[in-house]
PDB file of N, CA and C in Angstrom:
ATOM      1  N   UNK A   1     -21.433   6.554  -6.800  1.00  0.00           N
ATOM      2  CA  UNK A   1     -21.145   6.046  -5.486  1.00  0.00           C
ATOM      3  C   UNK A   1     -21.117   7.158  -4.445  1.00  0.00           C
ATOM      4  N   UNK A   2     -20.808   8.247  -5.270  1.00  0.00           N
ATOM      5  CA  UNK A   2     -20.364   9.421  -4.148  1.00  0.00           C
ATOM      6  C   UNK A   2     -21.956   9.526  -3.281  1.00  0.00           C
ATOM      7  N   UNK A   3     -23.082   9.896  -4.261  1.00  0.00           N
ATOM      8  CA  UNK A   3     -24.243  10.516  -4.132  1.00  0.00           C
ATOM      9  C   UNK A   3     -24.946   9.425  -2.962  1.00  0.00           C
ATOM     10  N   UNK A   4     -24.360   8.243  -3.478  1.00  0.00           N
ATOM     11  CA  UNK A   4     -25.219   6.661  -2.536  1.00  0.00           C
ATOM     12  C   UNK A   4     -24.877   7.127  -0.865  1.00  0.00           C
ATOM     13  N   UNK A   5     -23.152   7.885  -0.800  1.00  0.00           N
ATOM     14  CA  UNK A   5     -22.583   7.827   0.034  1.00  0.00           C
ATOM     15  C   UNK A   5     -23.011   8.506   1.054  1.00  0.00           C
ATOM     16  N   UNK A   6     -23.232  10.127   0.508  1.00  0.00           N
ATOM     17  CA  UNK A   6     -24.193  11.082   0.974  1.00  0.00           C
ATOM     18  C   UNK A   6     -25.426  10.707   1.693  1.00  0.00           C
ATOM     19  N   UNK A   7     -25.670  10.062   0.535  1.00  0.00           N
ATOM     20  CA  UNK A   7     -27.662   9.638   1.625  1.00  0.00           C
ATOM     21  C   UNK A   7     -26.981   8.750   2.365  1.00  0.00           C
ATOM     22  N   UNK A   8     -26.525   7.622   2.578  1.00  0.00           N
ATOM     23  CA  UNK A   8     -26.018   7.057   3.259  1.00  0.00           C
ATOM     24  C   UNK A   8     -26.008   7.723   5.269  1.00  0.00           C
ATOM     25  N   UNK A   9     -24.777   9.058   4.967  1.00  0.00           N
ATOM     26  CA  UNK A   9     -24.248   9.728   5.578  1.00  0.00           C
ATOM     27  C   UNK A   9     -25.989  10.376   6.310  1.00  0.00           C
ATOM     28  N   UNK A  10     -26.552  10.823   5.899  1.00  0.00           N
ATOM     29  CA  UNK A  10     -28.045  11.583   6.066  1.00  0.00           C
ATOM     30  C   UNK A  10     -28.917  10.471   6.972  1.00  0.00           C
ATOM     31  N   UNK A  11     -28.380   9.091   6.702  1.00  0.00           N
ATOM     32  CA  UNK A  11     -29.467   8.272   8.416  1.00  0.00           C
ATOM     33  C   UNK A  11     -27.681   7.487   9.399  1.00  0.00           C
ATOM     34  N   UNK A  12     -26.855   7.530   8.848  1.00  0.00           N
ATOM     35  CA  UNK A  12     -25.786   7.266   9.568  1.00  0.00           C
ATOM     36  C   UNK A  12     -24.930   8.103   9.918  1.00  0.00           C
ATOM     37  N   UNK A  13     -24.771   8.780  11.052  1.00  0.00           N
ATOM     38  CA  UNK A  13     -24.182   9.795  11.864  1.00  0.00           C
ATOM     39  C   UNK A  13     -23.498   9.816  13.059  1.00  0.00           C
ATOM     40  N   UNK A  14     -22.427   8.817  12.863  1.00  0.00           N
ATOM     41  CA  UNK A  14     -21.405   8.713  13.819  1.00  0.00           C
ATOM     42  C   UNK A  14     -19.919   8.789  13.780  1.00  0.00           C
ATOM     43  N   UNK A  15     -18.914   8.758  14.449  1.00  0.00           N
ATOM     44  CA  UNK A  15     -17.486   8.485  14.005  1.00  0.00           C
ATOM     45  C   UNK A  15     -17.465   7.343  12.736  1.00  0.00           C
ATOM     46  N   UNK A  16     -18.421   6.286  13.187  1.00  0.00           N
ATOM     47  CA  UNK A  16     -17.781   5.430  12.212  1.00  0.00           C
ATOM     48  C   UNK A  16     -17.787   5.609  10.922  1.00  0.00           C
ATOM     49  N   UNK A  17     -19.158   6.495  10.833  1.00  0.00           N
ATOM     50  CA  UNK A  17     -19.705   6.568   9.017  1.00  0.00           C
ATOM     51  C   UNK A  17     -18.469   7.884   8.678  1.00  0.00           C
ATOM     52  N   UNK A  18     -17.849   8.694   9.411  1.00  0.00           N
ATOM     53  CA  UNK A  18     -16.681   9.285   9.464  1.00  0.00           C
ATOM     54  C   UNK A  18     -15.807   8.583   8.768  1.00  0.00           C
ATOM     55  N   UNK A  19     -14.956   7.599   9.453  1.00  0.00           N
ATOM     56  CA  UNK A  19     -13.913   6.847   9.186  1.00  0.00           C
ATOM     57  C   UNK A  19     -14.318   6.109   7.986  1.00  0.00           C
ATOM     58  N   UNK A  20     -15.685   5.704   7.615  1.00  0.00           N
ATOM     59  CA  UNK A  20     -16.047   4.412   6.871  1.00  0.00           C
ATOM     60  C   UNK A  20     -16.040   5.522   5.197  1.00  0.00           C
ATOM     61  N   UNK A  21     -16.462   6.781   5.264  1.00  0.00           N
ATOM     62  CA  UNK A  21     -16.348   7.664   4.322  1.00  0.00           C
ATOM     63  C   UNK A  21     -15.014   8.055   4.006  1.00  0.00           C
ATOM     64  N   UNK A  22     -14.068   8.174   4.853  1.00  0.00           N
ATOM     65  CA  UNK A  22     -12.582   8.526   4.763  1.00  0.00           C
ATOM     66  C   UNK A  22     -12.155   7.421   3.901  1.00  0.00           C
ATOM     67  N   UNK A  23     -12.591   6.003   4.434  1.00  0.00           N
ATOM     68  CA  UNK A  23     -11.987   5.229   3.628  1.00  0.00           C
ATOM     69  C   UNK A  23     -12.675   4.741   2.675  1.00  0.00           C
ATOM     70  N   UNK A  24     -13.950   5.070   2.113  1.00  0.00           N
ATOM     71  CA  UNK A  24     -14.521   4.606   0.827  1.00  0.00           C
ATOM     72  C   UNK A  24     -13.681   5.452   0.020  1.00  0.00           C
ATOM     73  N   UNK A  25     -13.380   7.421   0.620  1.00  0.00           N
ATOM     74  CA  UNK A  25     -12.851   8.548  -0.505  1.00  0.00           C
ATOM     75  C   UNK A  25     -11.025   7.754  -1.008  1.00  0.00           C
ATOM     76  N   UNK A  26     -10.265   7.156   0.024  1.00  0.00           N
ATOM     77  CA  UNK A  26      -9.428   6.805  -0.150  1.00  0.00           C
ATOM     78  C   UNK A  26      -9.535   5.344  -1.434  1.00  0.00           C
ATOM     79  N   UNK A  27     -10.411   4.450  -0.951  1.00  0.00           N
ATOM     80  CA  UNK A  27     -10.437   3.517  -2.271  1.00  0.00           C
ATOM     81  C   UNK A  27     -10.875   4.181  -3.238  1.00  0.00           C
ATOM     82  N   UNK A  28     -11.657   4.840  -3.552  1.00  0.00           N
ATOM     83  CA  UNK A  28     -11.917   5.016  -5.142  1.00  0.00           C
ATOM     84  C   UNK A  28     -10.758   6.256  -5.818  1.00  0.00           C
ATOM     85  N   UNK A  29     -10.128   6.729  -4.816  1.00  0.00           N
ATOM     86  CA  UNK A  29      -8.487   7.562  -5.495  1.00  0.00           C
ATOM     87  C   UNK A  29      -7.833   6.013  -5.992  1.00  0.00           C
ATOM     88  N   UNK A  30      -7.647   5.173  -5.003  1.00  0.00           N
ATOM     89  CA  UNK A  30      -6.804   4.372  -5.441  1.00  0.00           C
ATOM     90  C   UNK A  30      -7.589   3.142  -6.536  1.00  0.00           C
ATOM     91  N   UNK A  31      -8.815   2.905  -6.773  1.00  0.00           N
ATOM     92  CA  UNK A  31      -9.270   2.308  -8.015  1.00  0.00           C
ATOM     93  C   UNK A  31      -9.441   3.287  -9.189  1.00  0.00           C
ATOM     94  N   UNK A  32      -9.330   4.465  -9.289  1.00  0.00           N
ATOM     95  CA  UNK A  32      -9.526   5.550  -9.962  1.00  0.00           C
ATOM     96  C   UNK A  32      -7.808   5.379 -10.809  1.00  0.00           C
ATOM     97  N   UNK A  33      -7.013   5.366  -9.561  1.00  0.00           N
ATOM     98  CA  UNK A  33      -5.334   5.602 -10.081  1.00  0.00           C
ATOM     99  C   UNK A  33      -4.962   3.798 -10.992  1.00  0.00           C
ATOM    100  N   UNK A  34      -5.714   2.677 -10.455  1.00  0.00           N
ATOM    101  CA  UNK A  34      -5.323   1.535 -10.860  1.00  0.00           C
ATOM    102  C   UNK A  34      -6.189   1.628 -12.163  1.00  0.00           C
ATOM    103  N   UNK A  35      -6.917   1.937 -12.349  1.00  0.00           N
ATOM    104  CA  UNK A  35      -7.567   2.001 -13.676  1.00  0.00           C
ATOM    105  C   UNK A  35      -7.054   3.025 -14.605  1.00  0.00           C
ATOM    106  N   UNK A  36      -6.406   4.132 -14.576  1.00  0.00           N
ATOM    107  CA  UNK A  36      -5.830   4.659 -15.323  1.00  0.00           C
ATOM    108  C   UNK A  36      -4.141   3.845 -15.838  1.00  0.00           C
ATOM    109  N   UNK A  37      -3.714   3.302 -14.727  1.00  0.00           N
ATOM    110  CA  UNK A  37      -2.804   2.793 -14.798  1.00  0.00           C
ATOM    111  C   UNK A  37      -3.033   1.245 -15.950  1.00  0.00           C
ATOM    112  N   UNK A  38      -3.695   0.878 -15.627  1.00  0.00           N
ATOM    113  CA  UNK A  38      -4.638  -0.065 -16.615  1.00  0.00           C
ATOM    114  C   UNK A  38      -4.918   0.014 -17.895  1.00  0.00           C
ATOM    115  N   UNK A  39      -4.987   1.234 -18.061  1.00  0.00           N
ATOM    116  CA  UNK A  39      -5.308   1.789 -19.458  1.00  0.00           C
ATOM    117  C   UNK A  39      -3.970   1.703 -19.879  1.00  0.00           C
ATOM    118  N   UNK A  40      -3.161   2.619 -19.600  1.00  0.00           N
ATOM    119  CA  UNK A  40      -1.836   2.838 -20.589  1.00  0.00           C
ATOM    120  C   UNK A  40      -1.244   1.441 -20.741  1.00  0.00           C
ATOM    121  N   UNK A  41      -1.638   0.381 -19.753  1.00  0.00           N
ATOM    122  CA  UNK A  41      -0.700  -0.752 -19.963  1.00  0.00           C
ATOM    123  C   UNK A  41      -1.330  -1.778 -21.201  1.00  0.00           C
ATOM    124  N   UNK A  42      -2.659  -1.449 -20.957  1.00  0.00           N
ATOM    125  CA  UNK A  42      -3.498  -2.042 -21.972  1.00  0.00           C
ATOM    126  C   UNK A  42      -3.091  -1.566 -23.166  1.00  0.00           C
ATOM    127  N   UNK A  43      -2.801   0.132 -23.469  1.00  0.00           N
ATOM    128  CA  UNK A  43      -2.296   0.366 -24.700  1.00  0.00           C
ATOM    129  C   UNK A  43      -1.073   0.044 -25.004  1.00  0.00           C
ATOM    130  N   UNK A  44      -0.012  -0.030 -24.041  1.00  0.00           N
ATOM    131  CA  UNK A  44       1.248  -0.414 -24.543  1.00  0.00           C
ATOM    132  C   UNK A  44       1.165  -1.905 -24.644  1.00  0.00           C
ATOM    133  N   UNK A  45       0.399  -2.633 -24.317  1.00  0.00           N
ATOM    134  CA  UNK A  45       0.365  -4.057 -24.647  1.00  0.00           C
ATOM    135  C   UNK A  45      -0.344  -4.373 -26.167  1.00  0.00           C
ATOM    136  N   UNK A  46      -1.051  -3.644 -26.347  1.00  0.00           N
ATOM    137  CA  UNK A  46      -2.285  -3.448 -28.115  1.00  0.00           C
ATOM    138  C   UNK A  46      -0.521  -3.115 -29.069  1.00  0.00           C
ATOM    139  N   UNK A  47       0.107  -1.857 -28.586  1.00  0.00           N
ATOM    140  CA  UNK A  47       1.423  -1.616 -29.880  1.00  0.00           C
ATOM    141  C   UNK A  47       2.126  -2.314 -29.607  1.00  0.00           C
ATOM    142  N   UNK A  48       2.909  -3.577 -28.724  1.00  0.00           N
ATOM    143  CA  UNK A  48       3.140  -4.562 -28.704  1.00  0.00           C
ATOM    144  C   UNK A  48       3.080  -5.201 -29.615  1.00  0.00           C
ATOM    145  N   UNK A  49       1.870  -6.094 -29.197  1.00  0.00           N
ATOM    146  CA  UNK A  49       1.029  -6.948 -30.446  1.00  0.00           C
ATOM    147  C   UNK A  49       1.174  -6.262 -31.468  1.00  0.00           C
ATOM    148  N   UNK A  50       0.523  -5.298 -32.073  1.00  0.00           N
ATOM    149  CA  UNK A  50       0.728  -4.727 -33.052  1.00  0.00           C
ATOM    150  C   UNK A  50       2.036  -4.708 -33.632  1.00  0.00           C
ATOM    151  N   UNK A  51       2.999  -4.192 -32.994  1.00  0.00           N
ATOM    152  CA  UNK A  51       4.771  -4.776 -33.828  1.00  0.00           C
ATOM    153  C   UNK A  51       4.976  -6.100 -33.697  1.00  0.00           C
ATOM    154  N   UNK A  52       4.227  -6.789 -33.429  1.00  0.00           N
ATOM    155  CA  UNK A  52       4.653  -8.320 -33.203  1.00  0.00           C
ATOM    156  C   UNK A  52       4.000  -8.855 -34.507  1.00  0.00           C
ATOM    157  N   UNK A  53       2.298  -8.165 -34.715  1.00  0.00           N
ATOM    158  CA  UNK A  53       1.566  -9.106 -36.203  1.00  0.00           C
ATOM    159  C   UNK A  53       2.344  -8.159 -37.225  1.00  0.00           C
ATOM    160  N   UNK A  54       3.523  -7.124 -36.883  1.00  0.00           N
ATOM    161  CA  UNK A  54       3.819  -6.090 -38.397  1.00  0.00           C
ATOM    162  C   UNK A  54       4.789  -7.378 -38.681  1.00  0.00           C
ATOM    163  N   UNK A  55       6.293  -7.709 -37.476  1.00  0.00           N
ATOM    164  CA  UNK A  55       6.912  -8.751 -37.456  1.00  0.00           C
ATOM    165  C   UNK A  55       6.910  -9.557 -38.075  1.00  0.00           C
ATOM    166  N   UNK A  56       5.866 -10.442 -38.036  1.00  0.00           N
ATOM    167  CA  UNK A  56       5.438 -12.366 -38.103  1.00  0.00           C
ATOM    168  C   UNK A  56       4.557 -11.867 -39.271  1.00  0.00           C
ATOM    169  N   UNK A  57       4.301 -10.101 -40.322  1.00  0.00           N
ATOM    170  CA  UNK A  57       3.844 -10.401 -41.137  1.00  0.00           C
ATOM    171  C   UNK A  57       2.318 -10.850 -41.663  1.00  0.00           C
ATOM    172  N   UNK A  58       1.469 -10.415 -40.398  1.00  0.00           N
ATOM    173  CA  UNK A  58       0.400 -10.882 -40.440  1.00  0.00           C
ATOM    174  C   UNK A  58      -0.902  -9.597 -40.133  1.00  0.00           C
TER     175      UNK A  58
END
């Protein structure tokens, strides 16, 4: 996305592609941080389950 962003930036050259780059760099920190966050919950939800089928024995 970064590289798309660049050429992008190379025929669009104004404040806006400014601001519009500030805030593409700001979403992908914050889909970058929700997806890591994603992960660990995904794993603590797998050892969950997992003590739940040791539990019920299965």
């Amino acid at each position: 996305m970064t590289s798309k962003l660049t050429a992008l930036g190379s025929t669009w050259s104004d404040k806006h592609y400014k601001r519009f780059s500030q805030a593409q760099t700001t979403m992908e920190l914050h889909l970058k941080a929700f997806h890591n966050r994603s992960q660990l919950y995904c794993n603590y939800l797998e050892r969950k389950a997992k003590a739940g089928d040791a539990y019920l024995g299965l």
